[in-house]
N, C-alpha and C. Protein backbone atom coordinates (compact mmCIF):
# COMPACT_ATOMS: atom_id res chain seq x y z
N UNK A 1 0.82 -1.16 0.00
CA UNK A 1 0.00 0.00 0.00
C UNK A 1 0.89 1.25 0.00
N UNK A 2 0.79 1.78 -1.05
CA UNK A 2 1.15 3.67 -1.19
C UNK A 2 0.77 4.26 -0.35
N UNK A 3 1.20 5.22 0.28
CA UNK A 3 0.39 6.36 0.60
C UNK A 3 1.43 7.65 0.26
N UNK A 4 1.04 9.10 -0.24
CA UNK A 4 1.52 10.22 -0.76
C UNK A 4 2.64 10.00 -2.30
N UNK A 5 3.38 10.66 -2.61
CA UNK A 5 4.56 9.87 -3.81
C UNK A 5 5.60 9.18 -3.15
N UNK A 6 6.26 9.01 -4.12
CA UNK A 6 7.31 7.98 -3.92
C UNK A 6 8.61 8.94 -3.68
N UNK A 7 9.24 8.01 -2.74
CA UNK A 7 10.62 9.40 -2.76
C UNK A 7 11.45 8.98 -3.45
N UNK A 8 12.32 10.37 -3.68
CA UNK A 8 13.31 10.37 -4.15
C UNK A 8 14.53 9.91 -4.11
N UNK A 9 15.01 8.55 -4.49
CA UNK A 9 16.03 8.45 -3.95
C UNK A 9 17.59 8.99 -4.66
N UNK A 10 17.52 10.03 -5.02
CA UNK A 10 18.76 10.84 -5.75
C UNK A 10 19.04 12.03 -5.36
N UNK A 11 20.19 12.64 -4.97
CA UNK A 11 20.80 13.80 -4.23
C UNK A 11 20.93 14.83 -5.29
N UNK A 12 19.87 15.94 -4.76
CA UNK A 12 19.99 17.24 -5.63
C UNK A 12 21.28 17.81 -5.77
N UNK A 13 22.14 18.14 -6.74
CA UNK A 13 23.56 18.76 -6.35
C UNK A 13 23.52 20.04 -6.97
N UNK A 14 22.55 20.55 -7.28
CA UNK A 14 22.75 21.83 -7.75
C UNK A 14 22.49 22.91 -6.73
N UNK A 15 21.65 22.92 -5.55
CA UNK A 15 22.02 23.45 -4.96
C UNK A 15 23.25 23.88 -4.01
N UNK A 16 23.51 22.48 -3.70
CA UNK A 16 25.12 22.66 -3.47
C UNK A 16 26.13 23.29 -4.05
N UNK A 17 26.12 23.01 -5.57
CA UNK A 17 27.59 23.85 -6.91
C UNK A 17 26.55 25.36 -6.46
N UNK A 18 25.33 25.56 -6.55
CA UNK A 18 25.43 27.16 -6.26
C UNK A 18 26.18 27.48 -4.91
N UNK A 19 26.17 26.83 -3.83
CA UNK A 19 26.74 27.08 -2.97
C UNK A 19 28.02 27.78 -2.66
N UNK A 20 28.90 26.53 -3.05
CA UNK A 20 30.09 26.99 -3.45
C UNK A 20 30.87 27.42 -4.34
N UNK A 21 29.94 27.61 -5.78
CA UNK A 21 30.08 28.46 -6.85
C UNK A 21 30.17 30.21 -5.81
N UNK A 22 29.30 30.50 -5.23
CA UNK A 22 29.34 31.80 -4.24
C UNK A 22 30.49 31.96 -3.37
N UNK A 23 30.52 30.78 -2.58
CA UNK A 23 31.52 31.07 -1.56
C UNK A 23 33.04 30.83 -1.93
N UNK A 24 33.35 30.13 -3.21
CA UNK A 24 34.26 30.34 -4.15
C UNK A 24 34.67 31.60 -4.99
N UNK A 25 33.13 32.52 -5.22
CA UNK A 25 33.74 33.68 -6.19
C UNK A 25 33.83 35.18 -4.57
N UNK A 26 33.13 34.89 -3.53
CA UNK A 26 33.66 35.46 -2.36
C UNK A 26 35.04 35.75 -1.54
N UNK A 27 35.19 34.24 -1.79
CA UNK A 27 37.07 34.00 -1.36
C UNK A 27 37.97 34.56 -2.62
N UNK A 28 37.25 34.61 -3.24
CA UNK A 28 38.71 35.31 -4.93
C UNK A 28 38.32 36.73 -4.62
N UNK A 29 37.17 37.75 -4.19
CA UNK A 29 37.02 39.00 -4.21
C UNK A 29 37.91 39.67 -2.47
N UNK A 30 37.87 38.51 -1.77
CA UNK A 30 38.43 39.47 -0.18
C UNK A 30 39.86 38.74 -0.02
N UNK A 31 40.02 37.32 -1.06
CA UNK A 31 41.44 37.61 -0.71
C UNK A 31 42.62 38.29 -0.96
N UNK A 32 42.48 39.12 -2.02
CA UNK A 32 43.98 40.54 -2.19
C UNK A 32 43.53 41.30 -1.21
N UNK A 33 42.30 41.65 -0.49
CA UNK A 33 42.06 42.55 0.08
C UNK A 33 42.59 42.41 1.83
N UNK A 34 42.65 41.18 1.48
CA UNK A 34 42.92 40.34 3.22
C UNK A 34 44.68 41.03 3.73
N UNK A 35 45.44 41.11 1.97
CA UNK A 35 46.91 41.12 2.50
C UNK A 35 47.50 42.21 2.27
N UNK A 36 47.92 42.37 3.66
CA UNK A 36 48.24 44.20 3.69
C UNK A 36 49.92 43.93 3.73
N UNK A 37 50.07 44.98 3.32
CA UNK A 37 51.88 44.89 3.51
C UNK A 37 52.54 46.63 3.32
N UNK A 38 53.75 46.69 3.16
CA UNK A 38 54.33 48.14 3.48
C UNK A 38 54.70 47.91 1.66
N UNK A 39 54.44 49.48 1.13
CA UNK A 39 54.54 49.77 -0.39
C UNK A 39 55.47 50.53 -0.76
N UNK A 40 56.82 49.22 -1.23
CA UNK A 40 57.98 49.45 -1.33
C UNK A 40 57.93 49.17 -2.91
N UNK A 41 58.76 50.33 -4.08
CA UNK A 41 59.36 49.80 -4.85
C UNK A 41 61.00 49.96 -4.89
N UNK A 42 60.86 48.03 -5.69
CA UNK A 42 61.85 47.30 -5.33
C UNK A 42 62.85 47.74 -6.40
N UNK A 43 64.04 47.90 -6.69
CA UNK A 43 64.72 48.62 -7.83
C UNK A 43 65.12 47.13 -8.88
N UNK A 44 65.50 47.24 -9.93
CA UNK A 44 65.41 46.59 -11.03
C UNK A 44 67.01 45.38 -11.18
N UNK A 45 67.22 44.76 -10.97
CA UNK A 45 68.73 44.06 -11.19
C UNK A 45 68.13 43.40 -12.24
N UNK A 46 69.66 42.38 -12.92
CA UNK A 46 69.29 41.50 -14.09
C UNK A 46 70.05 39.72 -12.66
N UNK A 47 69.78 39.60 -11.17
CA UNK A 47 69.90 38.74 -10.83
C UNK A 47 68.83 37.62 -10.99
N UNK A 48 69.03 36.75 -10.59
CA UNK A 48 67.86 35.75 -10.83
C UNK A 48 67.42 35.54 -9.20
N UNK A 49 65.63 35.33 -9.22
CA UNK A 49 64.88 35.75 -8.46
C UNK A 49 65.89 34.57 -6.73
N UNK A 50 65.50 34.97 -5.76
CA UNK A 50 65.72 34.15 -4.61
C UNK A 50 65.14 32.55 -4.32
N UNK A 51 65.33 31.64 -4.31
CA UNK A 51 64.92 30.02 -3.80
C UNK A 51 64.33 30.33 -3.06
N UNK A 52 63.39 29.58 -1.91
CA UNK A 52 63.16 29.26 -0.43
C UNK A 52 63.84 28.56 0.06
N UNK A 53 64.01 28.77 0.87
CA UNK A 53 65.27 28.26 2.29
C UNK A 53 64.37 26.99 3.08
N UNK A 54 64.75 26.40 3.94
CA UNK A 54 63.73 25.60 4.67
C UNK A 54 63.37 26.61 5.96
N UNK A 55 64.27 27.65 6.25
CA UNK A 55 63.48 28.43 7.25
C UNK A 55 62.96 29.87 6.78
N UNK A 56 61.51 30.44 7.41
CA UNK A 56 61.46 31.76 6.69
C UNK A 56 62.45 32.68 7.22
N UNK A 57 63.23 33.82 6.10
CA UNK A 57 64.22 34.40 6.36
C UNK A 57 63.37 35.25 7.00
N UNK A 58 64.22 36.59 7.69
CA UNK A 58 64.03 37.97 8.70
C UNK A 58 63.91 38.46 7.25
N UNK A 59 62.76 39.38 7.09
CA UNK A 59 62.40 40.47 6.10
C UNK A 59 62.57 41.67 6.53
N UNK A 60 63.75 42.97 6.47
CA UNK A 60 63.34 44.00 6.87
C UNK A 60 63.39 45.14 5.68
N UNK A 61 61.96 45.54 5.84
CA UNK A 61 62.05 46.86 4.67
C UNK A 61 62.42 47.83 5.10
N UNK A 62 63.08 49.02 4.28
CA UNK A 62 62.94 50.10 4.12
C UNK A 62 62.29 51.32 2.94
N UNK A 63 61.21 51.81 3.72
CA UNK A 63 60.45 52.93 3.33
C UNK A 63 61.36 54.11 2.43
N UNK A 64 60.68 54.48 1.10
CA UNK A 64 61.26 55.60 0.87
C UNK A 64 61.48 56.65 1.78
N UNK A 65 60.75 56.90 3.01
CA UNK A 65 60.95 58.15 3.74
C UNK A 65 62.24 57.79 4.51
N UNK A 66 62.55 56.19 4.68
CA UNK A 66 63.93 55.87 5.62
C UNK A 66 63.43 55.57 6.69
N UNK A 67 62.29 55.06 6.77
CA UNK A 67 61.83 54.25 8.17
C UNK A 67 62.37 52.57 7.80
N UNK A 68 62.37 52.23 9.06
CA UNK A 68 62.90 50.81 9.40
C UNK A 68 61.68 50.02 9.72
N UNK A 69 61.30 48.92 9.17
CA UNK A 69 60.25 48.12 9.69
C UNK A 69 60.69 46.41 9.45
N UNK A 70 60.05 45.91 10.79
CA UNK A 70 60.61 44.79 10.85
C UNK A 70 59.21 44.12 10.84
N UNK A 71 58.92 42.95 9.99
CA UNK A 71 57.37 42.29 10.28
C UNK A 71 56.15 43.58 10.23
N UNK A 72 56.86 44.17 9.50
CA UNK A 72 55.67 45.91 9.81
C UNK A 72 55.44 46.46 10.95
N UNK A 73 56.18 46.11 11.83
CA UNK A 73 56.42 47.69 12.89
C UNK A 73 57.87 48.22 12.80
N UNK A 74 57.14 49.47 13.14
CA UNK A 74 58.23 50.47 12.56
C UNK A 74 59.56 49.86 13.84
N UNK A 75 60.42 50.01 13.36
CA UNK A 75 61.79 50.05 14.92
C UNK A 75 62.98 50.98 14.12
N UNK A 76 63.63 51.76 15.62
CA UNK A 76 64.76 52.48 15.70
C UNK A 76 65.86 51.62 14.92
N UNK A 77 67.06 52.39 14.44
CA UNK A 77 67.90 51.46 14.35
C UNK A 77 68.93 50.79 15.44
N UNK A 78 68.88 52.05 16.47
CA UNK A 78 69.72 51.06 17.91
C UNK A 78 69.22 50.32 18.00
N UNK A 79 67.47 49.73 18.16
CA UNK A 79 66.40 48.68 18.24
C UNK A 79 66.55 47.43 17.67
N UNK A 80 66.94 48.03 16.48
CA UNK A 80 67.51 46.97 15.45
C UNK A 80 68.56 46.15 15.38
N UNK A 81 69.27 46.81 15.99
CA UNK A 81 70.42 46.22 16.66
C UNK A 81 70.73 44.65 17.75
N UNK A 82 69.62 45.68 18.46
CA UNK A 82 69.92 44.54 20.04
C UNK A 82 69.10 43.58 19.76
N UNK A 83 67.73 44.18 18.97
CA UNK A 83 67.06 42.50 18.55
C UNK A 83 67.50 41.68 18.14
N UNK A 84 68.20 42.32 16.76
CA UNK A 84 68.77 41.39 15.79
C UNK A 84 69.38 40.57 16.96
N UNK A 85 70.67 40.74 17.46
CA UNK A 85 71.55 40.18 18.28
C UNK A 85 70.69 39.12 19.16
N UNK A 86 69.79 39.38 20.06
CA UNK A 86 68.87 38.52 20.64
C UNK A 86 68.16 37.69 19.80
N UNK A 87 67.60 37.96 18.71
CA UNK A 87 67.13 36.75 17.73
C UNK A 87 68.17 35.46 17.07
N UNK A 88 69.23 36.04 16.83
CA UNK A 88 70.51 35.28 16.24
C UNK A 88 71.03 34.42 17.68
N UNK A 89 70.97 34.92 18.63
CA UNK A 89 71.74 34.18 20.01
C UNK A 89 70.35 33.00 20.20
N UNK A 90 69.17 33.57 20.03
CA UNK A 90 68.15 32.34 20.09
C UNK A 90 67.99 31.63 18.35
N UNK A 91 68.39 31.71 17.80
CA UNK A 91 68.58 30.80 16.44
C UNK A 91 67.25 31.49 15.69
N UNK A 92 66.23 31.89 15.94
CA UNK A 92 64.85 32.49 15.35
C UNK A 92 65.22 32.62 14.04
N UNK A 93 66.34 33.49 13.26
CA UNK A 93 66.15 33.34 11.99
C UNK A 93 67.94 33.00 11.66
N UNK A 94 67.63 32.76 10.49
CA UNK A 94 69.96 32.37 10.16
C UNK A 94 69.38 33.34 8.73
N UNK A 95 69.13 33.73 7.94
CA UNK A 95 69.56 34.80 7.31
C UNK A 95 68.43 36.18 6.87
N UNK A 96 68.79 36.77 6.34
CA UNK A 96 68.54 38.81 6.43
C UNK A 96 68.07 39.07 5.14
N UNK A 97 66.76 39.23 4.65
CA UNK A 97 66.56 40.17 3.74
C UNK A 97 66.25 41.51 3.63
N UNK A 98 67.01 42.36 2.77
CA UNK A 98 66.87 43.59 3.21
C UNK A 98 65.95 44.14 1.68
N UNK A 99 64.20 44.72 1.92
CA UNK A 99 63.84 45.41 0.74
C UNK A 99 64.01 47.04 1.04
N UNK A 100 64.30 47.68 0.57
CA UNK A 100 64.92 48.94 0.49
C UNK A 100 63.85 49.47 -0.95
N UNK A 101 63.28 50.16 -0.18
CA UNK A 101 62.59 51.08 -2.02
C UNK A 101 63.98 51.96 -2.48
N UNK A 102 63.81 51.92 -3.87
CA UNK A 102 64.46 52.81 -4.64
C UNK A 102 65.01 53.68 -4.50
N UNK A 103 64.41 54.57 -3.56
CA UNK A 103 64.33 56.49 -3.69
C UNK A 103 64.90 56.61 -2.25
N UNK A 104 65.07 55.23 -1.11
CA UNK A 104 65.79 55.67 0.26
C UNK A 104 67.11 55.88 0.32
N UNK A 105 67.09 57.01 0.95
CA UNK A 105 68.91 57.36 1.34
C UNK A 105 69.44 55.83 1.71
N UNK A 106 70.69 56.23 0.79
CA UNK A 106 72.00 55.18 0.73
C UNK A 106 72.82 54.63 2.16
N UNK A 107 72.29 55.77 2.83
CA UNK A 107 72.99 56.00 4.36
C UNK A 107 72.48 54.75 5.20
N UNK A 108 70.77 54.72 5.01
CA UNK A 108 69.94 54.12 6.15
C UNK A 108 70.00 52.50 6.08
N UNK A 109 70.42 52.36 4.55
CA UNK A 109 70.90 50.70 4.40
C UNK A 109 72.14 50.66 4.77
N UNK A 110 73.13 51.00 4.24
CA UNK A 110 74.26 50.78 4.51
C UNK A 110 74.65 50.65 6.41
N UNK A 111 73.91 51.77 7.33
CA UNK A 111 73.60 51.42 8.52
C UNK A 111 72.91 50.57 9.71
N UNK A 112 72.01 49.67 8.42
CA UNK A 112 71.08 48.46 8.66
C UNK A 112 72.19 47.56 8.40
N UNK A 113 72.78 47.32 7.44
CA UNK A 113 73.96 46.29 6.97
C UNK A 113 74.61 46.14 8.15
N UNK A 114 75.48 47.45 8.45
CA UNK A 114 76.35 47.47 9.72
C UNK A 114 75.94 47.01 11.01
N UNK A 115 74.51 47.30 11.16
CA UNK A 115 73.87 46.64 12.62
C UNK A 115 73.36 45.38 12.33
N UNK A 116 73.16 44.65 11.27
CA UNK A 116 73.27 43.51 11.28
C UNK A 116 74.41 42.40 11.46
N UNK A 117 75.40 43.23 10.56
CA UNK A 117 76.82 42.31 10.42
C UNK A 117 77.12 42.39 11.88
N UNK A 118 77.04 43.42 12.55
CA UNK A 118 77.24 43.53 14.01
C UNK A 118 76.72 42.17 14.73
N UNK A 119 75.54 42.23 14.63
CA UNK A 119 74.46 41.55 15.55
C UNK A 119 75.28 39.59 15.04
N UNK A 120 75.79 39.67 13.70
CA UNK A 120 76.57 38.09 14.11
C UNK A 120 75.92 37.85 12.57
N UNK A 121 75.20 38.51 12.28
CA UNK A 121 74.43 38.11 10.54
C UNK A 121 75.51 37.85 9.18
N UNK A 122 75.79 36.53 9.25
CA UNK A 122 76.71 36.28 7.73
C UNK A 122 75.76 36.52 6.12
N UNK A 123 74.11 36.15 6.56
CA UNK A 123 73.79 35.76 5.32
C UNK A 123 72.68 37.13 5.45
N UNK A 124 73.20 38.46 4.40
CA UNK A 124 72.01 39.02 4.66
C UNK A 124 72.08 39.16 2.96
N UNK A 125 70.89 39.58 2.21
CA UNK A 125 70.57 39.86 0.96
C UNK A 125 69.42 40.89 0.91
N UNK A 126 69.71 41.54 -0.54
CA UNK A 126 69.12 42.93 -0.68
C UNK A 126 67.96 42.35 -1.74
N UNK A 127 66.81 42.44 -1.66
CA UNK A 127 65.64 42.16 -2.50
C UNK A 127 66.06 43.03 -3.65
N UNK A 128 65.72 42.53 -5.07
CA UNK A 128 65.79 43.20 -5.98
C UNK A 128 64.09 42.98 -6.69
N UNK A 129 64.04 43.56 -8.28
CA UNK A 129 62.86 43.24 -8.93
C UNK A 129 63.46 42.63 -10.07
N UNK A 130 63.57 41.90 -10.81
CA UNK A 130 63.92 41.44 -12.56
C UNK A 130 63.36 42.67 -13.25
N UNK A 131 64.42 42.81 -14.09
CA UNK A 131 64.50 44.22 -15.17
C UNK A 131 63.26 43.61 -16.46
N UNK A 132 62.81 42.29 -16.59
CA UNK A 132 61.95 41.95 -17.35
C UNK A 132 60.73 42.01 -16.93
């Protein structure tokens, strides 16, 4: 004996692909928006781009105005100093990238260099951009 229809035994999937058809074209619109960073341009070499290391290197930029930022807070360069030194004595990073925009005095790297080489840093490198 019947009673009402017969069910369905097959899984609607189109509501589902709308689903994540949405929450797929959501995640492509907020993720550039998600990643903030400091807006450095990088000057032009003909080197070939950097590998990955197995550990992430220390990134420190410098701002055209000649600010120092480490992980994006701003720090002094005496600051820069004694950290560095305390990060290297606890192993935290083994080598130094330095991005430097274009247009910063020559002075404020060359004085980042020095308080690094200080602090015990053998491996530091200057970010470039490919001239292509």
């Amino acid at each position: 004996m019947k009673v009402g229809k017969d069910l369905q035994g097959e899984i609607n999937l189109i509501p589902l692909v709308d689903i994540v058809l949405v929450i797929l074209i959501i995640f492509m619109i907020t993720a550039p928006l998600l990643t903030s960073g400091i807006e450095v341009e990088l000057p032009k070499t003909k080197d070939h781009p950097l590998t990955q290391k197995e550990r992430e290197p220390l990134k420190i930029t410098i701002t055209k105005e000649g600010k120092i930022k480490v992980y994006g807070t701003e720090v002094a360069l005496t600051a820069l100093g004694s950290w560095a030194k305390e990060a290297k004595s606890k192993g935290l990073v083994g080598e130094v990238q330095i991005e430097a925009d274009k247009e910063c005095p020559y002075g404020i790297v060359a004085q980042v260099l020095s308080e690094l080489k200080r602090a015990g840093f053998k491996e530091l490198g200057l970010l470039t951009q490919p001239e292509n």
